[in-house]
Protein backbone atom coordinates (compact mmCIF):
# COMPACT_ATOMS: atom_id res chain seq x y z
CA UNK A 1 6.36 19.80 15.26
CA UNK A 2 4.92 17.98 12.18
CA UNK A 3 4.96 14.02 12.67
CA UNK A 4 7.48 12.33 10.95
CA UNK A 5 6.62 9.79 8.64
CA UNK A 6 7.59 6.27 9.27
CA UNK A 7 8.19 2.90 7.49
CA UNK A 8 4.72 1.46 6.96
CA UNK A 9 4.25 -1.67 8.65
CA UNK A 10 3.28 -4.93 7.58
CA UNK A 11 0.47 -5.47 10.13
CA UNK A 12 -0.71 -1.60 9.69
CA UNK A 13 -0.90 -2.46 6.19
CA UNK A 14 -2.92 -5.56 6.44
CA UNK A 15 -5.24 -4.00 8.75
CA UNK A 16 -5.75 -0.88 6.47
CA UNK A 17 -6.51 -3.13 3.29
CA UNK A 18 -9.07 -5.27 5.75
CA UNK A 19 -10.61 -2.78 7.52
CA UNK A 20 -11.05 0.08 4.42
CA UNK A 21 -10.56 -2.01 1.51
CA UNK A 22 -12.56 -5.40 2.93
CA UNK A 23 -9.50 -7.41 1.35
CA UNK A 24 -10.08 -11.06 3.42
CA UNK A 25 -6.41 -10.61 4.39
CA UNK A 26 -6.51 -14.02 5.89
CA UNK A 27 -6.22 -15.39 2.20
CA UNK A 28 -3.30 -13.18 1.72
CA UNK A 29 0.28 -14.09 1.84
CA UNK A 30 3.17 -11.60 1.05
CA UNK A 31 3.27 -12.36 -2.46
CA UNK A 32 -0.16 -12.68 -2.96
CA UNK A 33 -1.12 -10.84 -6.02
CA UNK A 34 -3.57 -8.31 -5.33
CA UNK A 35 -4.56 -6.32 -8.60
CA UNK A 36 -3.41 -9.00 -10.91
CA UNK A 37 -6.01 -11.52 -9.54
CA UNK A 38 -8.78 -8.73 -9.19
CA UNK A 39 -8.93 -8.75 -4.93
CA UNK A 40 -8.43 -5.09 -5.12
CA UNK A 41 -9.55 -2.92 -8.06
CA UNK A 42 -8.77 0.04 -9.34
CA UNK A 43 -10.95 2.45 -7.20
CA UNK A 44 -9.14 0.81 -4.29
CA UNK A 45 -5.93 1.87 -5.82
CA UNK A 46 -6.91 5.52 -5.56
CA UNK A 47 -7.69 4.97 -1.70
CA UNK A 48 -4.08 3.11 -1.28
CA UNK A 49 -2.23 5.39 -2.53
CA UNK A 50 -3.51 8.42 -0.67
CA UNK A 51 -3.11 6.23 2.58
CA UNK A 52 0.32 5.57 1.10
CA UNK A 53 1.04 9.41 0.70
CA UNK A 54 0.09 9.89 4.24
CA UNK A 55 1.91 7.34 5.85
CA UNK A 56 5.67 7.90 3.49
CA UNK A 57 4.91 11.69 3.89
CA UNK A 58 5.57 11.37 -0.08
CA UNK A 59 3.83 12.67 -3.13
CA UNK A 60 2.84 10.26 -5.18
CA UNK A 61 1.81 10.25 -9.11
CA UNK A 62 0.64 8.16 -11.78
CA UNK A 63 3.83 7.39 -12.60
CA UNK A 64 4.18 5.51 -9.19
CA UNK A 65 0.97 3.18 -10.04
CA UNK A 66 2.56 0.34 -11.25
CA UNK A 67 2.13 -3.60 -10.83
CA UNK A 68 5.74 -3.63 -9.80
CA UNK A 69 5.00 -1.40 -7.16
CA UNK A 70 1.56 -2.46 -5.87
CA UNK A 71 0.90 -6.17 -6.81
CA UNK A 72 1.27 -7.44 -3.28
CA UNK A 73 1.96 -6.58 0.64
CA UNK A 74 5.99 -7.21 -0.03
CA UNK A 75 5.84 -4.71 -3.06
CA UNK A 76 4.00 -2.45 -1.46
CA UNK A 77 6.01 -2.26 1.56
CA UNK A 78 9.06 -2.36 -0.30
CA UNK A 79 7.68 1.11 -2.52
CA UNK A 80 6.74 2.20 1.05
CA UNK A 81 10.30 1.76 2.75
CA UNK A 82 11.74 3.77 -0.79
CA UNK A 83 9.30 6.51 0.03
CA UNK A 84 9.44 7.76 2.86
CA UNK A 85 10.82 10.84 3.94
CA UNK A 86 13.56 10.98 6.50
């Protein structure tokens, strides 16, 4: 069977934006602002949210890409937990 999706994780998050986004994560805090302050841009955001899509198991629009949504870890995990598919 198809893998299920599951809740994105805090530390597979941090390691994705460090590893394929080189975002120093070690100056990062949960409420760090990421696109506000410019430490990810917005050809990073394309690469986030397909890496969000495969890890909710959700399709994700424009609609979606929103500083509410993406301005730091908590948002984005919160956006993650909301998204994925049972």
């Amino acid at each position: 069977p198809p893998q299920r999706p599951m809740a994105l994780s805090k530390e597979d998050l941090l390691t994705y934006l460090q590893k394929k986004l080189r975002v120093d994560v070690s100056k990062v805090d949960d409420d760090t602002e990421l696109f506000s302050s410019g430490v990810i841009d917005s050809f990073a955001m394309v690469d986030l949210l397909v890496f969000l899509e495969k890890q909710t198991g959700s399709k994700l629009g424009p609609e979606h890409i929103t500083v509410e949504n993406f301005d730091s870890v908590s948002r984005i995990l919160n956006f993650a937990t909301a998204h994925t598919k049972a």
